[in-house]
N, C-alpha and C. Protein backbone atom coordinates (compact mmCIF):
# COMPACT_ATOMS: atom_id res chain seq x y z
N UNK A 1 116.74 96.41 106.15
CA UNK A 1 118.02 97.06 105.93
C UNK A 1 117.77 98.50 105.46
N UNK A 2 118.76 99.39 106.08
CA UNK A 2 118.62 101.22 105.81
C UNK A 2 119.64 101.06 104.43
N UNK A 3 119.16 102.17 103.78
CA UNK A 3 120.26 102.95 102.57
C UNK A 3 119.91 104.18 102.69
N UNK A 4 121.83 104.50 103.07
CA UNK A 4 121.73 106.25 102.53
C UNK A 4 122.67 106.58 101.34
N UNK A 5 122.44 107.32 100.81
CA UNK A 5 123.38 107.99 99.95
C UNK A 5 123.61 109.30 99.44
N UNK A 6 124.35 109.76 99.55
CA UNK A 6 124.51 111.35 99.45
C UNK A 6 125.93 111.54 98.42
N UNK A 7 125.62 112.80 98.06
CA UNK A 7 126.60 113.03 97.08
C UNK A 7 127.57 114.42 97.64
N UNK A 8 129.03 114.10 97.42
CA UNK A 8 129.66 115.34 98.03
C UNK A 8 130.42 115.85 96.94
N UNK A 9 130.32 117.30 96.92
CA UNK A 9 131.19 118.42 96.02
C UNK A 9 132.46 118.60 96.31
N UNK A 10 133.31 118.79 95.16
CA UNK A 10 134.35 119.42 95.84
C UNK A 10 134.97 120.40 94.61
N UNK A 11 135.38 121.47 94.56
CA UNK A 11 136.27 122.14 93.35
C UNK A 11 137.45 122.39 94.23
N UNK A 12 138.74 121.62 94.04
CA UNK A 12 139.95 121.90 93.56
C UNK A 12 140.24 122.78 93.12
N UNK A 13 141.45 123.48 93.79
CA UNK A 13 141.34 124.84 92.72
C UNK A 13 142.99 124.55 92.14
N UNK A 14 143.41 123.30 92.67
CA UNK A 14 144.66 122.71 91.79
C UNK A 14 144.41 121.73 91.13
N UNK A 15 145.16 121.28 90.17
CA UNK A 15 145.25 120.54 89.13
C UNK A 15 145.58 118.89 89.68
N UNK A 16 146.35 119.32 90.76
CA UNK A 16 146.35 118.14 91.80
C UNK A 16 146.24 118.54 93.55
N UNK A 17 145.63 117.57 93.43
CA UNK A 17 145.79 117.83 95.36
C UNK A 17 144.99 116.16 96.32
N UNK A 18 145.65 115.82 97.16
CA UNK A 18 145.01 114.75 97.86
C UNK A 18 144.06 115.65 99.21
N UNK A 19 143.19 115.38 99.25
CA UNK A 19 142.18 115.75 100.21
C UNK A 19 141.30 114.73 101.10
N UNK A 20 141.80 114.73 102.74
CA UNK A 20 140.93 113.93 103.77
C UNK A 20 139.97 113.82 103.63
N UNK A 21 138.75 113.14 103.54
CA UNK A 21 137.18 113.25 103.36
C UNK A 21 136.98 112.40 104.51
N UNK A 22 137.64 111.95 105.34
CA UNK A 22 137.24 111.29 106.84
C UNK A 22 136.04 111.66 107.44
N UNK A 23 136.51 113.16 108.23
CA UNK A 23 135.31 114.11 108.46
C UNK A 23 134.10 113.88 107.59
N UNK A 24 134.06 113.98 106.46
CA UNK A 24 133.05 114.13 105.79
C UNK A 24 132.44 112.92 105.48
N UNK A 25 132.54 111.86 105.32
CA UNK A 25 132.40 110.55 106.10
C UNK A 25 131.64 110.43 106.92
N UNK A 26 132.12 110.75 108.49
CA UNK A 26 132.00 110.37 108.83
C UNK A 26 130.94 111.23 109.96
N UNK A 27 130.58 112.32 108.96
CA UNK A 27 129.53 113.00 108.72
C UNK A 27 127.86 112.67 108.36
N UNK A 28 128.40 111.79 106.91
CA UNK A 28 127.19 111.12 106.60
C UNK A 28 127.12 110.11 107.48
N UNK A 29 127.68 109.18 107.90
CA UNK A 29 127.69 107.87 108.73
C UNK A 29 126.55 108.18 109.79
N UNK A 30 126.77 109.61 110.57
CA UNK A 30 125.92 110.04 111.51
C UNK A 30 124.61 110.56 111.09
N UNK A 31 124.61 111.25 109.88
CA UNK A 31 123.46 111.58 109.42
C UNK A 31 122.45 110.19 108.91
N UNK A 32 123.45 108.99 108.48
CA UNK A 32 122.52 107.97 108.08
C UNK A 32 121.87 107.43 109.30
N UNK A 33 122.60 107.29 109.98
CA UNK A 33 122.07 106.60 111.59
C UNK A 33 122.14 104.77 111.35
N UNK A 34 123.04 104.38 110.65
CA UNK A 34 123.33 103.60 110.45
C UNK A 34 124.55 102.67 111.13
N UNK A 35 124.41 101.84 112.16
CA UNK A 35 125.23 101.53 112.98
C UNK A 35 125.97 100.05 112.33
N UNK A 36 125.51 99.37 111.77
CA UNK A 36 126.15 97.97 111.28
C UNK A 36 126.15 97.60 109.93
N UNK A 37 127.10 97.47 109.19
CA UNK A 37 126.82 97.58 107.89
C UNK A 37 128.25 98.11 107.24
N UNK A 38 127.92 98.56 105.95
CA UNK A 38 129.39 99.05 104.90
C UNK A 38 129.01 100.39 104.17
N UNK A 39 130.13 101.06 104.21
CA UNK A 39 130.05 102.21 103.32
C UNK A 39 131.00 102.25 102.24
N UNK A 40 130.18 102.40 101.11
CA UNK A 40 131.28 102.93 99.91
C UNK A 40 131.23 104.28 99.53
N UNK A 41 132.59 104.50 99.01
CA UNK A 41 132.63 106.03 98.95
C UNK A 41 133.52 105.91 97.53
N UNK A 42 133.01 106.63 96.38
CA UNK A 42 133.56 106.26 95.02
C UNK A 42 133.53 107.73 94.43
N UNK A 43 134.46 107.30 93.64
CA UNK A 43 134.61 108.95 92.61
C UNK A 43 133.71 108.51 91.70
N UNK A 44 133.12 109.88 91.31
CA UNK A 44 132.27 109.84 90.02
C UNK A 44 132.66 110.69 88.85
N UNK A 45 133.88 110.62 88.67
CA UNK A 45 134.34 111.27 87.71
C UNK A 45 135.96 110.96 87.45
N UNK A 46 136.13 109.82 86.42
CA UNK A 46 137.09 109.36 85.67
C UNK A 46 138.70 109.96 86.16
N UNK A 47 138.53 111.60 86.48
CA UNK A 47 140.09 111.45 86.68
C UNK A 47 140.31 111.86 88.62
N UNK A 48 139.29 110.99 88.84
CA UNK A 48 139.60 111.16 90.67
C UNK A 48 139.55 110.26 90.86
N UNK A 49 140.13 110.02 92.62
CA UNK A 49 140.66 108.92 92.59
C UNK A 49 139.59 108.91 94.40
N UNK A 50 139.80 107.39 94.98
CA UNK A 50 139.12 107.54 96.41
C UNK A 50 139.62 106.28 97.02
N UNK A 51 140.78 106.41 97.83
CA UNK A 51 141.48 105.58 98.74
C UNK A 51 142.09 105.92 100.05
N UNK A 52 142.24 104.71 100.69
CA UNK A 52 142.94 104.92 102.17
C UNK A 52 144.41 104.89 101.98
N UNK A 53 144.76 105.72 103.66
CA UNK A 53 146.06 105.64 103.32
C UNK A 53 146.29 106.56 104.93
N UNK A 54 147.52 106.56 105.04
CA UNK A 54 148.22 107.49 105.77
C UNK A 54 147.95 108.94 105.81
N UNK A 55 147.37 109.74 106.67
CA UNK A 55 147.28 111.36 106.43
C UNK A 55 148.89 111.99 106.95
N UNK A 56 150.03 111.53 106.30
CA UNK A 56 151.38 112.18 106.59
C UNK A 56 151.64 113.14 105.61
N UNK A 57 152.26 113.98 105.49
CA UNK A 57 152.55 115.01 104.37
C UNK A 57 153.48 114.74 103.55
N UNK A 58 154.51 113.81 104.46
CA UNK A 58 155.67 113.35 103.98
C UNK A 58 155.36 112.14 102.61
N UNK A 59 154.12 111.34 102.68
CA UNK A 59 153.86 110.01 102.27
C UNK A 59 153.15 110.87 101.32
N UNK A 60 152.28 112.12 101.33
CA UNK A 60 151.36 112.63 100.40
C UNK A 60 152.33 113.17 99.29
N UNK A 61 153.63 114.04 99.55
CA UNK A 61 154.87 114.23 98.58
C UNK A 61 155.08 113.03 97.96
N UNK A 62 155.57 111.54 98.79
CA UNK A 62 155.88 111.20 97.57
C UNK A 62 155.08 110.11 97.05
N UNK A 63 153.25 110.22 97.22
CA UNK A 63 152.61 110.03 95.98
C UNK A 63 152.91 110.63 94.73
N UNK A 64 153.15 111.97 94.80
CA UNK A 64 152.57 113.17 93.88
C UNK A 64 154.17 112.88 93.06
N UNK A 65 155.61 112.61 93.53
CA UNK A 65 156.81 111.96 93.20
C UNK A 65 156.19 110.59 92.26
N UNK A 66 156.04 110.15 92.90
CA UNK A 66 155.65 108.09 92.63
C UNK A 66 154.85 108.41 91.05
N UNK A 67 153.34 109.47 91.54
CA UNK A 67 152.37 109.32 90.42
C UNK A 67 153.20 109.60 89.19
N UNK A 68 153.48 111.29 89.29
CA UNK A 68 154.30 111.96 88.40
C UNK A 68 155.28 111.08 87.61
N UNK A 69 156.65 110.10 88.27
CA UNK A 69 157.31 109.12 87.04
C UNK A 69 156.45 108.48 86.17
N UNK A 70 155.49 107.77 87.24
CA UNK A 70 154.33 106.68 86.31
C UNK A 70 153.82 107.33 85.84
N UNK A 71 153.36 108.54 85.81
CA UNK A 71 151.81 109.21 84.53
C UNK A 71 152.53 110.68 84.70
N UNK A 72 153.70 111.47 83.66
CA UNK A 72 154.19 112.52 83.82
C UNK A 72 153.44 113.42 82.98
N UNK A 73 152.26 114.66 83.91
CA UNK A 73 151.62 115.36 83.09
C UNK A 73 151.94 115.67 81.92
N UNK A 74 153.81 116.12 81.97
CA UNK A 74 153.80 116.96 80.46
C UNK A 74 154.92 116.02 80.15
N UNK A 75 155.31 116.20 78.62
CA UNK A 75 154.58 117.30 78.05
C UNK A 75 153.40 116.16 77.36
N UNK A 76 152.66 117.00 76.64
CA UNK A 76 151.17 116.44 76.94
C UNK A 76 150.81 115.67 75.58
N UNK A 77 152.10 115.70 74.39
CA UNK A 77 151.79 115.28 73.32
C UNK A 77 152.18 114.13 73.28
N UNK A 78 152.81 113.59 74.21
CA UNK A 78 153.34 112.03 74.74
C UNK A 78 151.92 111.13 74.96
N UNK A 79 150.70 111.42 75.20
CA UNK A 79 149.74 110.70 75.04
C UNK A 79 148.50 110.89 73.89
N UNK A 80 148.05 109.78 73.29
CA UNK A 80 147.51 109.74 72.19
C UNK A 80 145.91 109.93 72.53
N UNK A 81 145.59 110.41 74.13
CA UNK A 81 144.43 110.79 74.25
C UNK A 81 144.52 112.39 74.52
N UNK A 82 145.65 113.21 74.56
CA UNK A 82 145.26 114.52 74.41
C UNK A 82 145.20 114.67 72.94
N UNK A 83 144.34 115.93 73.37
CA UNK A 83 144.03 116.63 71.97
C UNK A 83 142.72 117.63 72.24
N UNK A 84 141.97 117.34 72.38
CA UNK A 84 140.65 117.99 73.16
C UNK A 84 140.64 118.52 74.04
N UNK A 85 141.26 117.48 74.82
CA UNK A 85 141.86 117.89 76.97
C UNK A 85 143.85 117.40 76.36
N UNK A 86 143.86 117.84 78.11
CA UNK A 86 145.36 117.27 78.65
C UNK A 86 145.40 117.19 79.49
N UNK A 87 144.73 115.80 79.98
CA UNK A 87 144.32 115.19 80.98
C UNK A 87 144.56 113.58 81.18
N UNK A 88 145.52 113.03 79.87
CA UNK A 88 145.43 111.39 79.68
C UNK A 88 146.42 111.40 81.06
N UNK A 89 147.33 112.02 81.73
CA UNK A 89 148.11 111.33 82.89
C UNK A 89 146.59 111.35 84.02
N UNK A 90 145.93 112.18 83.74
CA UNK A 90 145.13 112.23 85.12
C UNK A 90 143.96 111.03 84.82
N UNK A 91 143.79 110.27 83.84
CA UNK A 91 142.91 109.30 83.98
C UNK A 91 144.31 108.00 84.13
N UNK A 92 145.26 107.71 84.05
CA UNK A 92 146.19 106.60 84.23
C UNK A 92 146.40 106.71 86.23
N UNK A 93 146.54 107.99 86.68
CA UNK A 93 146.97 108.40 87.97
C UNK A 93 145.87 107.51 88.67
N UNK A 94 144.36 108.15 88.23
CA UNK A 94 142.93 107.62 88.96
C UNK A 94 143.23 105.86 88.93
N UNK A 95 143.59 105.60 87.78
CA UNK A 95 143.55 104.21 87.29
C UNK A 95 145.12 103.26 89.31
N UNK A 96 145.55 104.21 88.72
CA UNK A 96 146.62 103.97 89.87
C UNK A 96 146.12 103.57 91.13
N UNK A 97 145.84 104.88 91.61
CA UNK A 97 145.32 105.14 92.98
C UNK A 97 143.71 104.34 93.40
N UNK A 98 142.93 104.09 92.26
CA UNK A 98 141.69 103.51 92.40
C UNK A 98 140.69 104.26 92.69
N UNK A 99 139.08 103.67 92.24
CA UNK A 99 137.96 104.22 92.14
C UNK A 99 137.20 104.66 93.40
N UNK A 100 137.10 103.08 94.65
CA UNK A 100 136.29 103.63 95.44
C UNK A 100 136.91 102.77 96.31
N UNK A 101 136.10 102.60 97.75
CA UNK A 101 136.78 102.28 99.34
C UNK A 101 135.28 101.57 99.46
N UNK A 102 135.42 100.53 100.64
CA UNK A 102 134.22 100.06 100.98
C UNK A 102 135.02 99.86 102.40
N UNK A 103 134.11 100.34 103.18
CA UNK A 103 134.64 100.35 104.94
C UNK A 103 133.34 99.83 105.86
N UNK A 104 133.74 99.12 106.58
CA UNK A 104 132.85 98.12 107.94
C UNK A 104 132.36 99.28 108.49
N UNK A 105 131.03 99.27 108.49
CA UNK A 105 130.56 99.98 109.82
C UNK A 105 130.37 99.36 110.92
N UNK A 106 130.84 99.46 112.48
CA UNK A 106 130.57 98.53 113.60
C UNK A 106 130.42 99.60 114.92
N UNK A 107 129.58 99.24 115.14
CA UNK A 107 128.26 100.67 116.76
C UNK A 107 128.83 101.78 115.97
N UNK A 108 128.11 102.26 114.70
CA UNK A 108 128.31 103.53 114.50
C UNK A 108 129.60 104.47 113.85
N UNK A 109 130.74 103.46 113.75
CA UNK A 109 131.61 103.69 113.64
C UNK A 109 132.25 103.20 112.49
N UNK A 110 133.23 104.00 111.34
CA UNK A 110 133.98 103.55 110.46
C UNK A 110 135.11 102.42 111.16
N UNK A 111 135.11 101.33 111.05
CA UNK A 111 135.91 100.53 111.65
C UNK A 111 137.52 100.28 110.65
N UNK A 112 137.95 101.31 110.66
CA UNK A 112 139.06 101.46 110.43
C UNK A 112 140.52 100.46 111.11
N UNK A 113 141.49 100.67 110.17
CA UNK A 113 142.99 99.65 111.45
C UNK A 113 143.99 101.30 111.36
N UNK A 114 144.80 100.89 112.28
CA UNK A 114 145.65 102.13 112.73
C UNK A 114 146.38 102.98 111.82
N UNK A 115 146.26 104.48 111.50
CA UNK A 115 146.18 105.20 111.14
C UNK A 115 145.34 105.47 109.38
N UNK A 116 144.33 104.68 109.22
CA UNK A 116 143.65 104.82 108.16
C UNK A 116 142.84 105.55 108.05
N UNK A 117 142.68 106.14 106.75
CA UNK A 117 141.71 107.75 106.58
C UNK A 117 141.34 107.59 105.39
N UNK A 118 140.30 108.15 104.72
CA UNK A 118 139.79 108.37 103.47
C UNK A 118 140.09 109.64 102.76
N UNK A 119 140.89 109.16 101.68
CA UNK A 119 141.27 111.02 100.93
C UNK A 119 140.81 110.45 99.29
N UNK A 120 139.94 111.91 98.97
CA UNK A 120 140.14 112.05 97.57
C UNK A 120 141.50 112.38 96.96
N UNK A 121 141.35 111.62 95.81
CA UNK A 121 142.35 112.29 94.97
C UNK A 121 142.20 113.36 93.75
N UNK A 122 142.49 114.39 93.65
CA UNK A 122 142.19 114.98 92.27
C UNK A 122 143.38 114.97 91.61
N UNK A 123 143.26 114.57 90.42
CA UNK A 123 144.41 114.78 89.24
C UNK A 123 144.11 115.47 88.02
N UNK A 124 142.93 116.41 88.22
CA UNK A 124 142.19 117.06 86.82
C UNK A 124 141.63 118.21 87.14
N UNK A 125 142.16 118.92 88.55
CA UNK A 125 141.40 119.63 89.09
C UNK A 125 140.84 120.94 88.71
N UNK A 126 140.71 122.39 89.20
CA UNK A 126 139.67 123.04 89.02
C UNK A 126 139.18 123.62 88.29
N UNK A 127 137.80 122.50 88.56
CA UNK A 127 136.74 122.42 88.49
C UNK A 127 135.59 121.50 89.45
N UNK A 128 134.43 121.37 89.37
CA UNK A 128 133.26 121.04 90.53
C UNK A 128 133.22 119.49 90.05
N UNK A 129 133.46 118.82 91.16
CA UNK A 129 133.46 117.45 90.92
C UNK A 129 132.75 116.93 91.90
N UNK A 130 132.37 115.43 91.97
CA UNK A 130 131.43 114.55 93.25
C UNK A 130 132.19 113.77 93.26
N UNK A 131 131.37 113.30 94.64
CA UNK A 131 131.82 111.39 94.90
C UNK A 131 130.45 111.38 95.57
N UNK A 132 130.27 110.08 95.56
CA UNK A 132 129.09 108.90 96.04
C UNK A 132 128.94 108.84 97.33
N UNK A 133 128.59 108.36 98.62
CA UNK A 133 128.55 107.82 100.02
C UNK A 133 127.56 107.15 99.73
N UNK A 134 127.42 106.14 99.67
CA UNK A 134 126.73 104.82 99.91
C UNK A 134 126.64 104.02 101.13
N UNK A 135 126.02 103.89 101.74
CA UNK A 135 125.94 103.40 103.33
C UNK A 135 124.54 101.85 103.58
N UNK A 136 124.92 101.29 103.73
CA UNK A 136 123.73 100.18 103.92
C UNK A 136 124.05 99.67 104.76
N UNK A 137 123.46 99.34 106.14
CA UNK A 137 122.77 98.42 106.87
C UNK A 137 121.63 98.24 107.99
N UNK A 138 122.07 98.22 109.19
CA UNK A 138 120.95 98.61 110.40
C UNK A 138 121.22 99.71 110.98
């Protein structure tokens, strides 16, 4: 059995933003040369998030609607973990949206179902952050 793993950058230069990482995916997938098998792709940093979903603009609004009632950035003294940062909605948001994705690889291919894509989430953004690609099989 093959393992690849690579680590990808990203700085946000908003505080929030959902971002496709498909491409970039499916980038490493080719660089691993790995045709059968699973890839995980995980945030490594507490207030990002890494899930599938719809690439609509319309559905990406009303995450950022949806998140915002459930975890409302401000004002910021409403949570008993600011103080240092003001960032406690952006670790509840991650908590929301989830850590990481694990996807079928089959001949080479992310074996995806109809219209599924991989987007980061940032809710803590800029600044230089990673995620994982983990890839194992033949």
């Amino acid at each position: 059995m093959k393992s690849y793993r690579k680590e990808l950058w990203f700085n946000i230069p908003t505080r929030r933003m959902l971002l496709n990482i498909t491409p970039d995916v499916n980038a490493c997938l080719q660089e691993s040369g790995i045709r059968e098998g699973l890839c995980l792709v995980n945030a490594m940093h507490i207030t990002a998030s890494v899930f599938i979903n719809d690439d609509e603009s319309g559905l990406h609004a009303d995450f950022e609607k949806w998140l915002e009632k459930l975890a409302p950035e401000k004002p910021y003294s409403q949570y008993q973990h600011n103080g240092y940062e003001d960032n406690a909605d952006a670790h509840l948001k991650r908590t929301i949206m989830g850590r990481e994705v694990v996807v079928a690889v089959t001949e080479g291919k992310l074996d995806f179902g109809p219209w599924e894509q991989i987007f980061y989430g940032e809710f803590d953004g800029k600044r230089r952050k990673r995620l994982l690609v983990k890839i194992i099989g033949e």
